[in-house]
C-alpha atoms as a PDB file:
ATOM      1  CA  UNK A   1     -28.560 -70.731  73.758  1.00  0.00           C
ATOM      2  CA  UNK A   2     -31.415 -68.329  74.912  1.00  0.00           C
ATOM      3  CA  UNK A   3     -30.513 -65.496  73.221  1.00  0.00           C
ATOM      4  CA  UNK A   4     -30.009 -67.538  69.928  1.00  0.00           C
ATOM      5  CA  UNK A   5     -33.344 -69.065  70.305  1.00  0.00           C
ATOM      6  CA  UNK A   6     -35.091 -65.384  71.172  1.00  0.00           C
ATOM      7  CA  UNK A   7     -33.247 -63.790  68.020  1.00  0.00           C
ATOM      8  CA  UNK A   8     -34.310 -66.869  65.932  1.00  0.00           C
ATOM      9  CA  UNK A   9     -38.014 -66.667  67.408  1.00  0.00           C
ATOM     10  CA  UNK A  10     -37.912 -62.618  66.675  1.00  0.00           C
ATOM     11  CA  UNK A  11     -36.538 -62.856  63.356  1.00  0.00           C
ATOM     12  CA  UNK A  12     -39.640 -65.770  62.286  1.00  0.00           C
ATOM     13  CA  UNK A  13     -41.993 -63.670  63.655  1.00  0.00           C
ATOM     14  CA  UNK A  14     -40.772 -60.559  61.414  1.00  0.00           C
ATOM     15  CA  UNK A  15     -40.891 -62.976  58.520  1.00  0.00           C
ATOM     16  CA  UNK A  16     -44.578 -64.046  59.330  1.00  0.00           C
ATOM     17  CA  UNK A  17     -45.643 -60.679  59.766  1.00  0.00           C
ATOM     18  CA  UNK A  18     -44.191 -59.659  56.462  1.00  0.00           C
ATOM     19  CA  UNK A  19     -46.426 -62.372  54.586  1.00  0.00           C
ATOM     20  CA  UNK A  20     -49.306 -61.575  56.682  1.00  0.00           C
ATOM     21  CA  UNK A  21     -48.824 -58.235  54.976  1.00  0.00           C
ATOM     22  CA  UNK A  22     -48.173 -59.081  51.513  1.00  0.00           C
ATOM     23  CA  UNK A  23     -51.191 -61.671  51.855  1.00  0.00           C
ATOM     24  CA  UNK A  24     -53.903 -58.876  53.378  1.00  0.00           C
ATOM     25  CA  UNK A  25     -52.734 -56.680  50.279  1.00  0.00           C
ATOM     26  CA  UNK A  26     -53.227 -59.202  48.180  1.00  0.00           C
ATOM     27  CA  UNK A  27     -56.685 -59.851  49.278  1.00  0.00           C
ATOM     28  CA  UNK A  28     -57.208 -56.112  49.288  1.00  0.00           C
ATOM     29  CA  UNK A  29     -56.659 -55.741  45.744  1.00  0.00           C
ATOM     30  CA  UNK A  30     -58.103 -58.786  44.896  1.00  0.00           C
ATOM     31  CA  UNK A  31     -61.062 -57.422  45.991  1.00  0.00           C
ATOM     32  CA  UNK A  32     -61.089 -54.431  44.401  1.00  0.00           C
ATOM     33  CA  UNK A  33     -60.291 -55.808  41.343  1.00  0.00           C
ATOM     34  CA  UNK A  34     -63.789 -57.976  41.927  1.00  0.00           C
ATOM     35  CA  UNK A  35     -65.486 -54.992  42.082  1.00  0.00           C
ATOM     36  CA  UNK A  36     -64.338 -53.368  39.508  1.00  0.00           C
ATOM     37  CA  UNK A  37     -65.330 -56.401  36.974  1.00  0.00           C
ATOM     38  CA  UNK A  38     -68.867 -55.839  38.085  1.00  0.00           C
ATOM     39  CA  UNK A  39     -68.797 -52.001  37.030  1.00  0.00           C
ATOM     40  CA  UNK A  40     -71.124 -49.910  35.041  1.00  0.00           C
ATOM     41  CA  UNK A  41     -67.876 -48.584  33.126  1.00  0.00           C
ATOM     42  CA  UNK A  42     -66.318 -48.840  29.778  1.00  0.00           C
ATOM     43  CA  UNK A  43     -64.647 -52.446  29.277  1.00  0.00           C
ATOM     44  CA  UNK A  44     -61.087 -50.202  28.436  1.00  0.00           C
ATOM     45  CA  UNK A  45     -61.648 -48.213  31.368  1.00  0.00           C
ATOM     46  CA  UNK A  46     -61.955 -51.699  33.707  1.00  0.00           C
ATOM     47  CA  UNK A  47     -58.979 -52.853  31.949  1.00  0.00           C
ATOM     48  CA  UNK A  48     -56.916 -50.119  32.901  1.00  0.00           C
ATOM     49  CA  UNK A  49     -58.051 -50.190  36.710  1.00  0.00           C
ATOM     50  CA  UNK A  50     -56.932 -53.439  36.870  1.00  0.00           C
ATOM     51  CA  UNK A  51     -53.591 -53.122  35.421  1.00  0.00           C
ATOM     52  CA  UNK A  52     -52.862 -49.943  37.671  1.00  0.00           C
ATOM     53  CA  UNK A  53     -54.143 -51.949  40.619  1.00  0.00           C
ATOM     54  CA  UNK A  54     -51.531 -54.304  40.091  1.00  0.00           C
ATOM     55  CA  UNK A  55     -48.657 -51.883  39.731  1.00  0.00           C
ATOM     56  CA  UNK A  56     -49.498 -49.920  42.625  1.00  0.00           C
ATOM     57  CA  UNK A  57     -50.101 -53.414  44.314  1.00  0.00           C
ATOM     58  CA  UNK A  58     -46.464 -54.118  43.398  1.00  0.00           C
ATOM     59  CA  UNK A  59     -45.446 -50.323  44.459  1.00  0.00           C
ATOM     60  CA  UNK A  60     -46.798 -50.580  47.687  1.00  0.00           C
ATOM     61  CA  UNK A  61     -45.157 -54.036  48.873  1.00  0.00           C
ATOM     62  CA  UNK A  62     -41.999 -52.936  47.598  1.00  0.00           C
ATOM     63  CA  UNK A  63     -41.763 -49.493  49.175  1.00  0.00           C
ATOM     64  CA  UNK A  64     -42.808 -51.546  52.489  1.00  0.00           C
ATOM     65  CA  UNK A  65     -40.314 -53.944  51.885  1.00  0.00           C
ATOM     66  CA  UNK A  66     -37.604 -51.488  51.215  1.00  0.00           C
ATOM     67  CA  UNK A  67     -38.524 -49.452  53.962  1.00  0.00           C
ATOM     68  CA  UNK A  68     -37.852 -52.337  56.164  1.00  0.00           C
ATOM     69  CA  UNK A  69     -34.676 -52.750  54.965  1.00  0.00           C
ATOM     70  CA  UNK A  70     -33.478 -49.136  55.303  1.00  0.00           C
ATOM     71  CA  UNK A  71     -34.137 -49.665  59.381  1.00  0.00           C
ATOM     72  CA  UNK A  72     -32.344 -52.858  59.025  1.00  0.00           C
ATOM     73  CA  UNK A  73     -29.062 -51.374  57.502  1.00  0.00           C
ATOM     74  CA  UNK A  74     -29.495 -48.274  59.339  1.00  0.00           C
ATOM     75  CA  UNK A  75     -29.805 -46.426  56.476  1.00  0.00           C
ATOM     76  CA  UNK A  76     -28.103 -46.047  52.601  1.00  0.00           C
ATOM     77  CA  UNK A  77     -25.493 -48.373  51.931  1.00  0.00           C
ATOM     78  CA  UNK A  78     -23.032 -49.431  49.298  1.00  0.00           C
ATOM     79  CA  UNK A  79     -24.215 -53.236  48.667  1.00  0.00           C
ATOM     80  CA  UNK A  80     -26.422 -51.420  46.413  1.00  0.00           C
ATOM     81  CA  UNK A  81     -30.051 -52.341  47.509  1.00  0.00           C
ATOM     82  CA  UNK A  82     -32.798 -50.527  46.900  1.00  0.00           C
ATOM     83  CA  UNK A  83     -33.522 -47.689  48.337  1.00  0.00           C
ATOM     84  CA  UNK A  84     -36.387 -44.758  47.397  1.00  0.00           C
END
């Protein structure tokens, strides 16, 4: 019972601390994006600073994510999941 309820305990804790990521990144870029409304620049150039924000946003979490699950698996595997 102990060691189910430490591996439990462990594996909630990894889970938190992968949405405490994903949430500080998201306030990150959130911010940034704030900024960036406010700017002296072009309205086109804004527009594309936001979009990229977003999709290296999206980058970032998922090279995190799949980073985490290459030490997970140990390394490449044949269920085909992502790997980079």
């Amino acid at each position: 019972v102990f060691r189910t309820s430490q591996s439990y305990a462990r594996w909630w804790e990894g889970c938190s601390s992968c949405h405490f990521m994903r949430a500080e990144w998201f306030d990150a870029f959130v911010t940034l994006k704030t900024f960036a409304e406010h700017s002296n620049a072009s309205q086109k150039d804004i527009t594309y600073f936001k979009h990229m924000l977003v999709r290296l946003g999206s980058l970032l979490h998922a090279t995190a994510l799949a980073e985490l699950e290459k030490g997970a698996t140990g390394g490449e595997g044949d269920d085909g999941s992502f790997f980079y």
